[in-house]
N, C-alpha and C. Protein backbone atom coordinates (compact mmCIF):
# COMPACT_ATOMS: atom_id res chain seq x y z
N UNK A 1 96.02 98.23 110.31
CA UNK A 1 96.54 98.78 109.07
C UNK A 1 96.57 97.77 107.92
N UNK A 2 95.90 96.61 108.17
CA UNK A 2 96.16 95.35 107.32
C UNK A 2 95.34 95.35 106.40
N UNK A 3 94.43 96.00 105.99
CA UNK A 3 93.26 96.45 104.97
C UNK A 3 94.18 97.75 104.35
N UNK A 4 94.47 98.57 104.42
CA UNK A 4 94.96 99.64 103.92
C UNK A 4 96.02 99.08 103.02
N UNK A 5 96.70 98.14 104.02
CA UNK A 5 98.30 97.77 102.96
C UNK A 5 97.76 96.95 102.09
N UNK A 6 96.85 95.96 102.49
CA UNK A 6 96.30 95.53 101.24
C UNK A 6 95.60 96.15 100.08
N UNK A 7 95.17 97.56 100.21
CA UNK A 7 94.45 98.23 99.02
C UNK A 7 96.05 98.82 98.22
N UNK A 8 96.84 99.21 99.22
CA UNK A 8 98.18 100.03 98.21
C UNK A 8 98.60 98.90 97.61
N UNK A 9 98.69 97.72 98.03
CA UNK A 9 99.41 96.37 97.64
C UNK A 9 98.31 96.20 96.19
N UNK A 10 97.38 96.36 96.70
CA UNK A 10 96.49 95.76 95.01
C UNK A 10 96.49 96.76 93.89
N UNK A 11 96.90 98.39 94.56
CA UNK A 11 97.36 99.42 93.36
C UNK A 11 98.77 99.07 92.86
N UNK A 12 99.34 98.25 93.85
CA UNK A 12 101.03 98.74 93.24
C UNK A 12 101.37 97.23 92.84
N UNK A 13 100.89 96.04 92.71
CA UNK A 13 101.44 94.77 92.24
C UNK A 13 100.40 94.11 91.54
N UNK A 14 100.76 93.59 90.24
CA UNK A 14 99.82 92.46 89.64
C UNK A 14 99.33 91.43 90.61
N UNK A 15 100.22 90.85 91.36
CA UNK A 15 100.27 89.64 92.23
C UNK A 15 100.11 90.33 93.41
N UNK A 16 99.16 90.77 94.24
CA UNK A 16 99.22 91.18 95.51
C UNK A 16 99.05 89.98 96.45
N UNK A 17 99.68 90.55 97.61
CA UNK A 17 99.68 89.27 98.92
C UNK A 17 98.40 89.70 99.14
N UNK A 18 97.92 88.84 99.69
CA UNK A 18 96.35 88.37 100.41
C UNK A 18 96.57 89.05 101.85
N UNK A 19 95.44 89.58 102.62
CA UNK A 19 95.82 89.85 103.76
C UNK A 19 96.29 88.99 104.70
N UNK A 20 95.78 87.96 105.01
CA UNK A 20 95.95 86.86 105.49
C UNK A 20 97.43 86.27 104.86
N UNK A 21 98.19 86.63 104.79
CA UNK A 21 100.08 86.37 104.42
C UNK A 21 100.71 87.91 105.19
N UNK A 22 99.55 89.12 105.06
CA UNK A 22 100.32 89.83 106.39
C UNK A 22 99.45 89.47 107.56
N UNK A 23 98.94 88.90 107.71
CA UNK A 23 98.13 89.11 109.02
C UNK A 23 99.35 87.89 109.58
N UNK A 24 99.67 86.77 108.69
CA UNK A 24 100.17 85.79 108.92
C UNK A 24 101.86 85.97 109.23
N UNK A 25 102.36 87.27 108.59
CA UNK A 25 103.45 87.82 109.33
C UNK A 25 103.80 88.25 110.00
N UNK A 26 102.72 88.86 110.51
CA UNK A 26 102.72 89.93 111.76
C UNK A 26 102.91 89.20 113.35
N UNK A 27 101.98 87.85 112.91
CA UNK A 27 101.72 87.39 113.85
C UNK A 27 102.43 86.41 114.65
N UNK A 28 102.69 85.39 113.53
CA UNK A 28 103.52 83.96 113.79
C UNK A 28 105.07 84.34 113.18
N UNK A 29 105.29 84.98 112.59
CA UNK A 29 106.85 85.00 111.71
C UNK A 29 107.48 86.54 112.90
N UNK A 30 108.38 85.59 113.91
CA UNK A 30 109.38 86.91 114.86
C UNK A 30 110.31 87.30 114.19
N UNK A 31 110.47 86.51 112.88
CA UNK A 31 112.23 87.19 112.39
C UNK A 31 111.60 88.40 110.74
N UNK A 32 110.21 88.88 110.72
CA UNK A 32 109.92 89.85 110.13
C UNK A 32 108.95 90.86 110.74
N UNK A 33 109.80 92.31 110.08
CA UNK A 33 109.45 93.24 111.07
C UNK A 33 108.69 94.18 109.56
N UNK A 34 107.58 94.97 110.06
CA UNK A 34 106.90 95.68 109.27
C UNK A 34 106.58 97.42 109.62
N UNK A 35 106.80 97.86 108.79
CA UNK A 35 106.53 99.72 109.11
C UNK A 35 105.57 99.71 108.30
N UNK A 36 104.83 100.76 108.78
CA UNK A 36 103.99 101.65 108.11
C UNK A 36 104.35 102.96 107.99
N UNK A 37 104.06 103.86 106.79
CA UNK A 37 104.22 105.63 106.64
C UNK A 37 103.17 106.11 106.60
N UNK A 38 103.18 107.01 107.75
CA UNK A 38 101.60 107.86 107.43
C UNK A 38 101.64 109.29 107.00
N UNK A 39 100.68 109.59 106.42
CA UNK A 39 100.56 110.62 106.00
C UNK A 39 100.92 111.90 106.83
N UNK A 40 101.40 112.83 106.15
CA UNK A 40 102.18 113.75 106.76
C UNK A 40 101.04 115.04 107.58
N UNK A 41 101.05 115.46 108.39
CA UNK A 41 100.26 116.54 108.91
C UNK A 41 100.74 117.48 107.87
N UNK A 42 99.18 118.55 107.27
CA UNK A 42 99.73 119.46 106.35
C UNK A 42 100.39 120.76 107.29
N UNK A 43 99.33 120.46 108.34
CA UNK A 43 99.74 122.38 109.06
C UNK A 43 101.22 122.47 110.05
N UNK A 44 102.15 121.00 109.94
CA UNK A 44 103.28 121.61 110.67
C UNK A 44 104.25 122.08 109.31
N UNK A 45 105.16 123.00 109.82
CA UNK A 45 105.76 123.39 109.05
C UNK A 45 107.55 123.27 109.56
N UNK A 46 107.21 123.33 110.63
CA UNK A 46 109.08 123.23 111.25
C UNK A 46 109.81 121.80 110.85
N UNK A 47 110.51 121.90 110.62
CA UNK A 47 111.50 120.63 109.97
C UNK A 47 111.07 119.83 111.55
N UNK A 48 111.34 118.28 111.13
CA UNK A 48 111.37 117.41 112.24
C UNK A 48 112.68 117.40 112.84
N UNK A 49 112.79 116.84 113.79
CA UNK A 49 114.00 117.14 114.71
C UNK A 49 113.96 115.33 114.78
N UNK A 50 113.33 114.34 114.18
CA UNK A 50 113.67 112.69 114.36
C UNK A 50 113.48 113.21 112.36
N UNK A 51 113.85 111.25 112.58
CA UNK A 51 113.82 110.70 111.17
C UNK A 51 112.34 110.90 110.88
N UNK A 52 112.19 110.99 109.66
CA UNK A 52 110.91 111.65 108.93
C UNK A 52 109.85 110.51 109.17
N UNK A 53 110.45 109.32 108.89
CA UNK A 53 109.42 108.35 108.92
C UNK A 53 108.83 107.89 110.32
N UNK A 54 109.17 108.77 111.53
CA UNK A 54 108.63 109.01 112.94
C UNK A 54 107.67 109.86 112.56
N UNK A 55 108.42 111.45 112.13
CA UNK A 55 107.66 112.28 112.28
C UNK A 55 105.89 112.41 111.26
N UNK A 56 106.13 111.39 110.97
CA UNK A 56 104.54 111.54 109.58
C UNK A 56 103.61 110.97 110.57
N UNK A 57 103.84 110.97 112.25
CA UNK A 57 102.55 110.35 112.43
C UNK A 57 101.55 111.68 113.12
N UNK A 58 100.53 111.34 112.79
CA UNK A 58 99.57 112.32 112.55
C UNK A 58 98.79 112.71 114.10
N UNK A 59 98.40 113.94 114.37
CA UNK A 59 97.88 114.12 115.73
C UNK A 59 96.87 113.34 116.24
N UNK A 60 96.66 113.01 117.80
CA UNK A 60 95.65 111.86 117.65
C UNK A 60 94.70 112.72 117.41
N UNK A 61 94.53 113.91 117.43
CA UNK A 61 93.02 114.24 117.04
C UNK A 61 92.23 114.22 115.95
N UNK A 62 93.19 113.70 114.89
CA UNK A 62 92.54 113.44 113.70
C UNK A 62 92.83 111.98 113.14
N UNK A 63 92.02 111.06 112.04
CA UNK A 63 92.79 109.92 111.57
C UNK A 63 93.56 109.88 110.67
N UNK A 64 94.80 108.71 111.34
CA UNK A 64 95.64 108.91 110.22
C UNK A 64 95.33 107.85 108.70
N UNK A 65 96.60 108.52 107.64
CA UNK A 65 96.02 107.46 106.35
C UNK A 65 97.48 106.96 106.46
N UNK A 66 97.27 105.55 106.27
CA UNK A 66 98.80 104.96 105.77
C UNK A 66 98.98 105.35 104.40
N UNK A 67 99.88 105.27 104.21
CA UNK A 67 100.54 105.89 102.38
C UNK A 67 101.80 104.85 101.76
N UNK A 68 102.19 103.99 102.65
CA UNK A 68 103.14 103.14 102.58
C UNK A 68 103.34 102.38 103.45
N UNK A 69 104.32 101.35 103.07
CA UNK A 69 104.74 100.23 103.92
C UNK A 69 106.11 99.42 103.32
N UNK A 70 106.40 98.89 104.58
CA UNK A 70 107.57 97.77 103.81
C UNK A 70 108.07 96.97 104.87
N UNK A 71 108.41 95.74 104.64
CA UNK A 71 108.53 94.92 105.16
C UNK A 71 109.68 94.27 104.92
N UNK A 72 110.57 93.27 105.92
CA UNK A 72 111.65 92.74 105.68
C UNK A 72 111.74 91.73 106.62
N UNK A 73 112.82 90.81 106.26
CA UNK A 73 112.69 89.31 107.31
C UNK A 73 114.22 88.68 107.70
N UNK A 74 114.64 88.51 109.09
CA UNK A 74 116.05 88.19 108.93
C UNK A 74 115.94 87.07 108.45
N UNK A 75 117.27 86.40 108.28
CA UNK A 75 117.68 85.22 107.67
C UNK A 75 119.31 85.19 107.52
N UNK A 76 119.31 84.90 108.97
CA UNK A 76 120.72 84.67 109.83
C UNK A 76 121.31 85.76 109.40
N UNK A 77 122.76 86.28 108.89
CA UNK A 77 123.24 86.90 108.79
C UNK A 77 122.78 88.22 107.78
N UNK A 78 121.83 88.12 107.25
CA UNK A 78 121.14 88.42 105.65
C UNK A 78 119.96 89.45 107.08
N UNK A 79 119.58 90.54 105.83
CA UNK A 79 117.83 90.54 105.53
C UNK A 79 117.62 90.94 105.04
N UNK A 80 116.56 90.46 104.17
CA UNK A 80 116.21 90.74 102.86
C UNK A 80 114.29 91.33 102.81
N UNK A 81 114.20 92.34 102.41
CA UNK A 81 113.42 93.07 101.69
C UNK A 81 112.20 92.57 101.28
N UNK A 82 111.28 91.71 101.51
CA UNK A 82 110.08 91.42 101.15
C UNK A 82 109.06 91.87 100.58
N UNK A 83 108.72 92.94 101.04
CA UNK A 83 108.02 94.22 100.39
C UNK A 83 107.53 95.11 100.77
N UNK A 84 107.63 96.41 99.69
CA UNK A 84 107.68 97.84 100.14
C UNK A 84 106.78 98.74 98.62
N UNK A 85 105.79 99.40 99.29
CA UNK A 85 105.52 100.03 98.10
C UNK A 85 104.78 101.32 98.76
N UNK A 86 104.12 102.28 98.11
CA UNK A 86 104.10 103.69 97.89
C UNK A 86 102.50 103.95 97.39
N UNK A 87 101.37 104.53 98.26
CA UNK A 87 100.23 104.99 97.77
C UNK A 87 100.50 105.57 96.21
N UNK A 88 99.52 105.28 94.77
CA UNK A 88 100.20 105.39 93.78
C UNK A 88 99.90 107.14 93.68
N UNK A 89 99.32 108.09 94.82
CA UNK A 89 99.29 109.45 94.98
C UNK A 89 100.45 110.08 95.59
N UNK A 90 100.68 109.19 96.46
CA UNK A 90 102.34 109.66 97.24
C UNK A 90 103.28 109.45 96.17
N UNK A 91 103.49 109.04 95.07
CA UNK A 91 104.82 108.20 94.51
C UNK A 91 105.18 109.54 93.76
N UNK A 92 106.76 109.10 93.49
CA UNK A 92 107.58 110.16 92.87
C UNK A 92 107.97 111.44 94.03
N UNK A 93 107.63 111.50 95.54
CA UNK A 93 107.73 112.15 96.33
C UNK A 93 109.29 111.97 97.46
N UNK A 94 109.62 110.62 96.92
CA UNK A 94 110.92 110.28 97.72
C UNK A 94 110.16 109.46 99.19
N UNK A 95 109.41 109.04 98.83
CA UNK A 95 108.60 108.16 99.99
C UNK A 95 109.58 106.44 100.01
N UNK A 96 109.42 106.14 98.82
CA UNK A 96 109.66 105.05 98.75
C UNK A 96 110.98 104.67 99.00
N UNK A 97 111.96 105.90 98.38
CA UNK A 97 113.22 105.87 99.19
C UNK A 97 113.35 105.85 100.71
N UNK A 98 112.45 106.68 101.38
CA UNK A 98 112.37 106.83 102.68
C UNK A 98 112.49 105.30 103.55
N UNK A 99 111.39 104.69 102.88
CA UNK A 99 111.00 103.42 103.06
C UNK A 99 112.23 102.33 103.27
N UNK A 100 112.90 102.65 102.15
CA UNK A 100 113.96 101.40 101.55
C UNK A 100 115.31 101.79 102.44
N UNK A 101 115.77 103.26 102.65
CA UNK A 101 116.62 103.45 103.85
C UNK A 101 116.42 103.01 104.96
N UNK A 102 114.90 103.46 105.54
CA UNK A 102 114.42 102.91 106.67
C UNK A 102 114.96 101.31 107.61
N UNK A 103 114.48 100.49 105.78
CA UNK A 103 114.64 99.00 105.92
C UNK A 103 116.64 98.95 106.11
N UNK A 104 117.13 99.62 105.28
CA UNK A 104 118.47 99.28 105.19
C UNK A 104 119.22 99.77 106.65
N UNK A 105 118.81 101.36 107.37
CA UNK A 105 118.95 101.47 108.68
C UNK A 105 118.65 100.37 110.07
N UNK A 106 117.81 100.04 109.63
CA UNK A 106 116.97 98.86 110.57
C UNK A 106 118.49 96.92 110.51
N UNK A 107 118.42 96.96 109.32
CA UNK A 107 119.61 95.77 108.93
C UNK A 107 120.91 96.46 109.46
N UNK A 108 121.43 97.62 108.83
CA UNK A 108 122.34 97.69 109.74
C UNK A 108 122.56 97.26 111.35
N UNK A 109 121.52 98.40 111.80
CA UNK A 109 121.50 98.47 113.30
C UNK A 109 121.28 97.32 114.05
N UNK A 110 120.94 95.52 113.61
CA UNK A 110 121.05 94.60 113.99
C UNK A 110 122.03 93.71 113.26
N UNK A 111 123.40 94.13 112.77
CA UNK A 111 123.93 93.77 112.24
C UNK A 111 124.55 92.88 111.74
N UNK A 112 123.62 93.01 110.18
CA UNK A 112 123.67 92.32 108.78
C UNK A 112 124.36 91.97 108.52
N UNK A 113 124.90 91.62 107.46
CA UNK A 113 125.83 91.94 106.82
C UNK A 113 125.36 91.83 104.87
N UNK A 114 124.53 91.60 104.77
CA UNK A 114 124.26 92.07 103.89
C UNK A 114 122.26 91.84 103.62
N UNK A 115 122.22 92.93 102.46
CA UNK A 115 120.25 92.67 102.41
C UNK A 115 120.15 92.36 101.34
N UNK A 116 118.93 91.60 100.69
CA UNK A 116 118.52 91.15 99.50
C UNK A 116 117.35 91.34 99.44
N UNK A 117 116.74 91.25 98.06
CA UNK A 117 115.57 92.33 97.29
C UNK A 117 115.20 90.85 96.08
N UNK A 118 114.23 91.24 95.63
CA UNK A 118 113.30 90.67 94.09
C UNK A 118 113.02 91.29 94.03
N UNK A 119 113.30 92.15 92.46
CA UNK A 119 112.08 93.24 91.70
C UNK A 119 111.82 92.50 90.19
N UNK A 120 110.73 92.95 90.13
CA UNK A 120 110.38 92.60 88.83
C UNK A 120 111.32 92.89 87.57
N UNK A 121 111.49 92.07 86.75
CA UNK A 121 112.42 92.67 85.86
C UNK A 121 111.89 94.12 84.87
N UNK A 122 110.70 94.11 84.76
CA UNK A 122 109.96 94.84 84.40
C UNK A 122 110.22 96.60 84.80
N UNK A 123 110.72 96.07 86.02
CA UNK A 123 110.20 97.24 87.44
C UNK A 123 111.25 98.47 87.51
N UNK A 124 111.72 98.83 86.38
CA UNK A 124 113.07 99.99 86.22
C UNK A 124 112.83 101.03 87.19
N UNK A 125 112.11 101.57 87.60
CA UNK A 125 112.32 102.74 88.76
C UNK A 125 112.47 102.17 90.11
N UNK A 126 112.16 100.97 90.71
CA UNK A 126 112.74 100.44 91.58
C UNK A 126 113.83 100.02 90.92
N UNK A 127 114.36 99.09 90.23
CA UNK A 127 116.10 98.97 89.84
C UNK A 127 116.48 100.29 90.03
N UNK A 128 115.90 101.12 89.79
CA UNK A 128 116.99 102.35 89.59
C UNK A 128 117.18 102.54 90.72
N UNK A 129 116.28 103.05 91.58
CA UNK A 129 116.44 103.19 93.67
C UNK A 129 117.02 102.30 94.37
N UNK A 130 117.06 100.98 93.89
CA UNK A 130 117.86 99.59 94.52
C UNK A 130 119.45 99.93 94.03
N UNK A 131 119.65 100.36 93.15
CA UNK A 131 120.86 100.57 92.45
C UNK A 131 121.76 101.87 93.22
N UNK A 132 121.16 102.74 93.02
CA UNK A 132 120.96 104.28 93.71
C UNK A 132 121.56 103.83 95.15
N UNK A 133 120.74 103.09 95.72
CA UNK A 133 121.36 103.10 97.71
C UNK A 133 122.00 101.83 97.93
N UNK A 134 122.92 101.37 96.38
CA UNK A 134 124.10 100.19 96.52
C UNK A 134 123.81 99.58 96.57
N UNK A 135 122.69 98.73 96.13
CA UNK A 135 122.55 97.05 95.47
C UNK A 135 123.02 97.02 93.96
N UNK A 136 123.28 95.78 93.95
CA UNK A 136 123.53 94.93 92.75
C UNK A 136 123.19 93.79 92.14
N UNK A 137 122.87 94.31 90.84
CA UNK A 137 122.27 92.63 90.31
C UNK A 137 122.98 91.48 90.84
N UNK A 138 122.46 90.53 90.89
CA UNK A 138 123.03 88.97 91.21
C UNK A 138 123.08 87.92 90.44
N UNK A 139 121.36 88.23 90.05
CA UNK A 139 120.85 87.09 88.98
C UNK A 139 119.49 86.90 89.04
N UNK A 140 119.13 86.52 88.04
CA UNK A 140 117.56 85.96 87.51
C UNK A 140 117.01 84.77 88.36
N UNK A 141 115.87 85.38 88.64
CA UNK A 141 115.12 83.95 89.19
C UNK A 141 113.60 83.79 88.29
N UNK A 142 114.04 82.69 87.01
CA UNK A 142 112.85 82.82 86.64
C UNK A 142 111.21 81.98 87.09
N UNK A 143 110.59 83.05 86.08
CA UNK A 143 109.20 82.71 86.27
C UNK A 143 108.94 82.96 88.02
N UNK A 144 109.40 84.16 88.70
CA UNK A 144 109.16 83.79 90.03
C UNK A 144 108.17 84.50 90.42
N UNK A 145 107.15 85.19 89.76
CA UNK A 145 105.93 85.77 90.05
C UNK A 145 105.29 85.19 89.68
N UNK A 146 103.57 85.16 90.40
CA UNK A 146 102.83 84.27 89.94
C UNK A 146 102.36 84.36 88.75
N UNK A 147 102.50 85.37 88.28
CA UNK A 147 102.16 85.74 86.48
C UNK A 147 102.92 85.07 85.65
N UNK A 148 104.42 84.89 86.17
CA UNK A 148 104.89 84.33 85.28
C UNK A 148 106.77 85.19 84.68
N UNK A 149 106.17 86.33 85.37
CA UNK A 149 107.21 87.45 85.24
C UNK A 149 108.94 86.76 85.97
N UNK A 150 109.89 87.18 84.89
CA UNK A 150 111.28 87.03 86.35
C UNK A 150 111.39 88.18 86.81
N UNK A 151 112.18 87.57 88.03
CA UNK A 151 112.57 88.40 89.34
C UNK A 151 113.98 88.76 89.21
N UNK A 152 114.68 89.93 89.24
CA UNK A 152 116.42 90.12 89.28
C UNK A 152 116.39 90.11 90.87
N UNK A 153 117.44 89.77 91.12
CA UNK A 153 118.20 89.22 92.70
C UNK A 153 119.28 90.21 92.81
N UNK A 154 118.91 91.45 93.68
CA UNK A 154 119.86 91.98 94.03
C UNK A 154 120.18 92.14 95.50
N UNK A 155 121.42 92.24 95.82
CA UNK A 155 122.43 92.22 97.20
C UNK A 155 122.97 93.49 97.49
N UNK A 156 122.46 94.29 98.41
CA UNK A 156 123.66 95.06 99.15
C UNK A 156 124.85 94.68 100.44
N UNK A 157 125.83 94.53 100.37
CA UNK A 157 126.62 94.42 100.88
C UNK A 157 126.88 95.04 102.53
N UNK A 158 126.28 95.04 103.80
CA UNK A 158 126.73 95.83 104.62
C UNK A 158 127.19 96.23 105.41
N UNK A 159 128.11 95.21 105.50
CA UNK A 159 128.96 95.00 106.30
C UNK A 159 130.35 95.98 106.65
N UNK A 160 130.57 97.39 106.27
CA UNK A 160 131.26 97.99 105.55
C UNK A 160 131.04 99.18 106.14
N UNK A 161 131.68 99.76 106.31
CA UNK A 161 131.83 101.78 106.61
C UNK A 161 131.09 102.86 105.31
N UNK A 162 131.77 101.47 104.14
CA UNK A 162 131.33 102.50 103.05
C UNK A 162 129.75 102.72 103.03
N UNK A 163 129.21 101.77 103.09
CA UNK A 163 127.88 101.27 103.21
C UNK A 163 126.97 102.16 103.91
N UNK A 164 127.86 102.07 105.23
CA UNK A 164 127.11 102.63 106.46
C UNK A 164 127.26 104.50 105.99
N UNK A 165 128.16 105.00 105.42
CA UNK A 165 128.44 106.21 105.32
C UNK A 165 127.17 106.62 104.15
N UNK A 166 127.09 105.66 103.00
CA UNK A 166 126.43 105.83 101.81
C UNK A 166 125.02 105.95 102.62
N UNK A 167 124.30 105.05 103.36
CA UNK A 167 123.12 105.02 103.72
C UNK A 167 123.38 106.22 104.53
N UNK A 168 123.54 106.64 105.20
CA UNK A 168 123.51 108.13 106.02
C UNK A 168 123.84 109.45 105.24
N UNK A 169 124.38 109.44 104.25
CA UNK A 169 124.51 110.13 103.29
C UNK A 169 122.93 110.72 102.66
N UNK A 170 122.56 109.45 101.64
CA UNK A 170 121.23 109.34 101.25
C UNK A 170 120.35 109.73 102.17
N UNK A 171 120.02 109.33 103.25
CA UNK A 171 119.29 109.82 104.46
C UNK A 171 118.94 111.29 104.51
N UNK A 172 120.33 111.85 104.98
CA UNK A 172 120.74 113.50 105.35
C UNK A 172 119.56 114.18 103.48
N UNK A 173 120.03 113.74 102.53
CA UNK A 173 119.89 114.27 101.39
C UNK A 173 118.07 113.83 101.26
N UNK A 174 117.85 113.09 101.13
CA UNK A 174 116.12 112.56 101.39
C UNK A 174 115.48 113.68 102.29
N UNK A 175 115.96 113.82 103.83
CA UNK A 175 115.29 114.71 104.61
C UNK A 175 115.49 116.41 104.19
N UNK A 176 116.60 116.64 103.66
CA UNK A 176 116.64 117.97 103.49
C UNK A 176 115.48 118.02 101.91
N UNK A 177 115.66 117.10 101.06
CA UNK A 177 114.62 116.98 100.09
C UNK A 177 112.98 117.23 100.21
N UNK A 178 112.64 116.26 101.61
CA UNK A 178 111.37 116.09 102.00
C UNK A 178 111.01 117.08 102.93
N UNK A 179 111.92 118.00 103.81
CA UNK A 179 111.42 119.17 104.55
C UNK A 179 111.49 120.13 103.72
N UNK A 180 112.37 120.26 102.14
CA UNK A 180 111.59 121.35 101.15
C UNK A 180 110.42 121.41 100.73
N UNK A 181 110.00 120.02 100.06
CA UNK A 181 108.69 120.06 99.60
C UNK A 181 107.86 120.17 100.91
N UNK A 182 107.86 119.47 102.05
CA UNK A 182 106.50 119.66 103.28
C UNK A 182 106.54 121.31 103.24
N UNK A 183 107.59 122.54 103.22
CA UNK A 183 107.65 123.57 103.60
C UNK A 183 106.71 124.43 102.28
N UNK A 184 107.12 123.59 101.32
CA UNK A 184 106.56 124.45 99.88
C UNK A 184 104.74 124.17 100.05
N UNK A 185 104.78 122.73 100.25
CA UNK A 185 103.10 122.52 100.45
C UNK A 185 102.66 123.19 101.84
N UNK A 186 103.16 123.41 102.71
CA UNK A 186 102.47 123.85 103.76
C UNK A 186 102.31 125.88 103.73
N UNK A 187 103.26 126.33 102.57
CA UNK A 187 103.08 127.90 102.37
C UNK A 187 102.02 127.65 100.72
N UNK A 188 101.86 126.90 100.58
CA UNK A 188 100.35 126.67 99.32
C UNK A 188 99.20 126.40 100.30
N UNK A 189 99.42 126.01 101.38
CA UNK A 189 97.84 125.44 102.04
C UNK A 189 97.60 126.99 102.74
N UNK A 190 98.49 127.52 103.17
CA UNK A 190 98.00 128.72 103.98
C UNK A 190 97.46 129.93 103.43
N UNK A 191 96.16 130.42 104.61
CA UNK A 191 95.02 131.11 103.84
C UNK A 191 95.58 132.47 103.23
C-alpha cells in the first residue's frame, strides 16, 4: 500500500514524505502503527455490524483502492498523530474524521494519556476537525515545514471519562452519518 499512500500524500501535502520514511516506519520504528481505508464496496447496503473502518474492506474477489491513511507513534505516555490524510475524491465525506477517531480510539485503548498533532497553520478544516474531537492549540512551532510554513501544536487530553465519552459520542454520530450516505449511494447505483 506504500505507493498508493504515497500518491494521496503527494495530492494532499506540499511537503510529501518519500516512500522510503514509510517504508522506513513500517519496518524499523515498533512504537508506530499505520491504517489504511479502503474503499467502500458499492453493492452492500446493510449497515456494518463492526466499526466502519473494518468494514470498507473490499471482497477478495475484486481489488481494493486505498482512499486514506494515518499514522501515529507512541512516545511514552503521549501519542501523537503523524499523519493522516483523505483521497482528494473521498474528502468532505467524513473519512478523515473516521481516520482521526480511529487514531484517538487506538491511544485510548493503550492508555495515553494524552495525543498530539502539527497542522499547518494554513490548514483550517483540519483545525476545525482537531478542534471538533477536543484538541487544543498549544503553540507555534515555527518554520516547521520544509517550505517554510508554521506548524500549530495541538493536545488532546485523554486521560479522562470526558474524553473517552466525547470520542464514542463522535463515533456513534460519524457511523450513523456514513451508513446514510453508503445507503443513499447504493439506492443511486441500483438498476
Amino acid at each position: 500500500d506504500v505507493s498508493t499512500v504515497v500518491a494521496i500524500d503527494q495530492l494532499s501535502f506540499p511537503t510529501p514524505w518519500s516512500a522510503s520514511s514509510y517504508s522506513y516506519e513500517l519496518k524499523h520504528n515498533k512504537t508506530s502503527f499505520y491504517y489504511v481505508l479502503l474503499e467502500p464496496e458499492a453493492n452492500r447496503v446493510k449497515p456494518p455490524q463492526q466499526p466502519w473502518y473494518r468494514f470498507l474492506k473490499n471482497s477478495p474477489k475484486r481489488e481494493t483502492q486505498v482512499i486514506g491513511y494515518m499514522g501515529f507513534r507512541l512516545r511514552g505516555p503521549r501519542a501523537h498523530i503523524s499523519t493522516i490524510a483523505v483521497h482528494p475524491d473521498w474528502r468532505g465525506c467524513g473519512l478523515g474524521e473516521l481516520l482521526l477517531l480511529t487514531a484517538l480510539e487506538e491511544a485510548l485503548a493503550q492508555g495515553r494519556s494524552a495525543v498530539t498533532l502539527e497542522v499547518r497553520a494554513s490548514n483550517r478544516v483540519a483545525q476545525h476537525l482537531y478542534r471538533k474531537c477536543g484538541f487544543r492549540f498549544t503553540g507555534v512551532q515555527e518554520k516547521y515545514y520544509r517550505d517554510g510554513e508554521d506548524a500549530w501544536l495541538m493536545e488532546m487530553k485523554a486521560d479522562n471519562r470526558t474524553c473517552r465519552a466525547r470520542v464514542s459520542e463522535l463515533r456513534a454520530a460519524l457511523e450513523a452519518r456514513l451508513n446514510r450516505q453508503r445507503s443513499r449511494r447504493a439506492e443511486r447505483e441500483r438498476p
